[in-house]
Protein backbone atom coordinates (compact mmCIF):
# COMPACT_ATOMS: atom_id res chain seq x y z
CA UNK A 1 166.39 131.94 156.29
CA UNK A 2 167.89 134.95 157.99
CA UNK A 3 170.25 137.24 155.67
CA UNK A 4 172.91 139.24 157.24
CA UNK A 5 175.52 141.24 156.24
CA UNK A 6 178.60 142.67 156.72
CA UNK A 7 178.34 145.80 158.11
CA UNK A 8 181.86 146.28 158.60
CA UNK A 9 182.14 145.93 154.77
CA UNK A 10 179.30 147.80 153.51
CA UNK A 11 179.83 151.54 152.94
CA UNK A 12 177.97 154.64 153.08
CA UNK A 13 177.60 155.10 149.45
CA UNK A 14 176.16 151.77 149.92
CA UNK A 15 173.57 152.58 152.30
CA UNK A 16 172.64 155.54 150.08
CA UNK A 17 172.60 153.31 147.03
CA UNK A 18 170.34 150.97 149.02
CA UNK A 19 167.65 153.91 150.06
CA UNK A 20 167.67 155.32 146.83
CA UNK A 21 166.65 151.89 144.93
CA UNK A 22 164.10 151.27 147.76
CA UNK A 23 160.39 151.75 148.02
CA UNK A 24 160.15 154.04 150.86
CA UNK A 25 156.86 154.36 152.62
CA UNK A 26 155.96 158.54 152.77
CA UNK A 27 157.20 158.68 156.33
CA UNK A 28 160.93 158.00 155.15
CA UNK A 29 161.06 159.79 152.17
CA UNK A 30 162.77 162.26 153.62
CA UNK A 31 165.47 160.31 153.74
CA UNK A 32 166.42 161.16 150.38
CA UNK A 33 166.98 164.92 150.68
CA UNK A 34 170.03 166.52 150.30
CA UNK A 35 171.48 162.92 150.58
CA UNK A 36 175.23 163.82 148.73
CA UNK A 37 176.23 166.56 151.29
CA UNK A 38 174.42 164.45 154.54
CA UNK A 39 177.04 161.60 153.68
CA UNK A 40 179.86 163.77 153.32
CA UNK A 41 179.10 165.56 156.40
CA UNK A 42 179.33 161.38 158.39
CA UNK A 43 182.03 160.67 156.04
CA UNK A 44 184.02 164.03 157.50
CA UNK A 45 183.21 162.60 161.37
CA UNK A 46 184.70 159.39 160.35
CA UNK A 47 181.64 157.29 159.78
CA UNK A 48 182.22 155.79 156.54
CA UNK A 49 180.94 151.88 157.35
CA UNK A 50 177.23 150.82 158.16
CA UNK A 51 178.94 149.33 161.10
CA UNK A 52 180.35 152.60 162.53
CA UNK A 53 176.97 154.62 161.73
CA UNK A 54 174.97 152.05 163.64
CA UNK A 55 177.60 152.70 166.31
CA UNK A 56 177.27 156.30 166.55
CA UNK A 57 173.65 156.24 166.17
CA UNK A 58 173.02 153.38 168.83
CA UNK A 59 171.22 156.02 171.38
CA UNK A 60 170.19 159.08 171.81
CA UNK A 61 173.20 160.62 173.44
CA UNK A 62 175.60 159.64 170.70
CA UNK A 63 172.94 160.83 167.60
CA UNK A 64 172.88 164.25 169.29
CA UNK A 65 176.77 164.49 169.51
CA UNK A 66 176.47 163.43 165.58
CA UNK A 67 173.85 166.11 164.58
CA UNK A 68 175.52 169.01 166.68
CA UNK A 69 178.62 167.32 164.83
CA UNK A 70 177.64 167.21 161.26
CA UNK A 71 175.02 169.82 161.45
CA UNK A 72 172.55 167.15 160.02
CA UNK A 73 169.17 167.24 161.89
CA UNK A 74 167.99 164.57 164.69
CA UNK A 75 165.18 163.85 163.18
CA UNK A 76 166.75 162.62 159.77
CA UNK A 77 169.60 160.68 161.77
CA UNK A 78 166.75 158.85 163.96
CA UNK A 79 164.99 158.10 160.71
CA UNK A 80 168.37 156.85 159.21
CA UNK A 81 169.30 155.17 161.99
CA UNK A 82 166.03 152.82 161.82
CA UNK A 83 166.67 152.60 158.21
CA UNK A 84 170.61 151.12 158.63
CA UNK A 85 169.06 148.97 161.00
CA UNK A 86 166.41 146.86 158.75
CA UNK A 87 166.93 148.22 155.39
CA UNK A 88 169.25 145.26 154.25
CA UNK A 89 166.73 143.10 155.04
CA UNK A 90 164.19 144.21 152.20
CA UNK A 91 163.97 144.14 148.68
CA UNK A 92 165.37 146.72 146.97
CA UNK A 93 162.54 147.83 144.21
């Protein structure tokens, strides 16, 4: 059985919440670093849904306009943006 969600209802601090309780494999881990003032920084660009950061993170183009935006680096938004996409699909630990 497939479980989705409401992205339009599911917030950042949500997401966060969700990353934090999760096992992450080494590769992601850096996911939780300096995770407070990353979310402000998408919650100042008006990103405050999952459904609006898997917007603005949908390509390439739009992540760069968000990391020259927010200051936050590519390779944490790509890493985030993978994680929005399938991490309300696992088990939180």
């Amino acid at each position: 059985m497939a479980y989705h969600i409401d992205a339009e209802n599911v917030s950042l601090d949500d997401l966060l919440k969700r990353i934090e309780a999760t096992d992450l494999v080494p590769s992601r881990a850096s996911l939780l670093e300096k995770t407070g003032v990353k979310m402000k920084a998408l919650e100042q660009q008006g990103i405050t849904t999952l459904a609006r950061l898997r917007n603005e993170l949908k390509n390439s183009k739009r992540l760069e306009a968000v990391a020259k935006s927010t200051g936050i680096e590519t390779q944490y938004l790509t890493l985030l943006r993978r994680k929005s996409k399938a991490g309300f699909q696992s088990r939180p630990r």
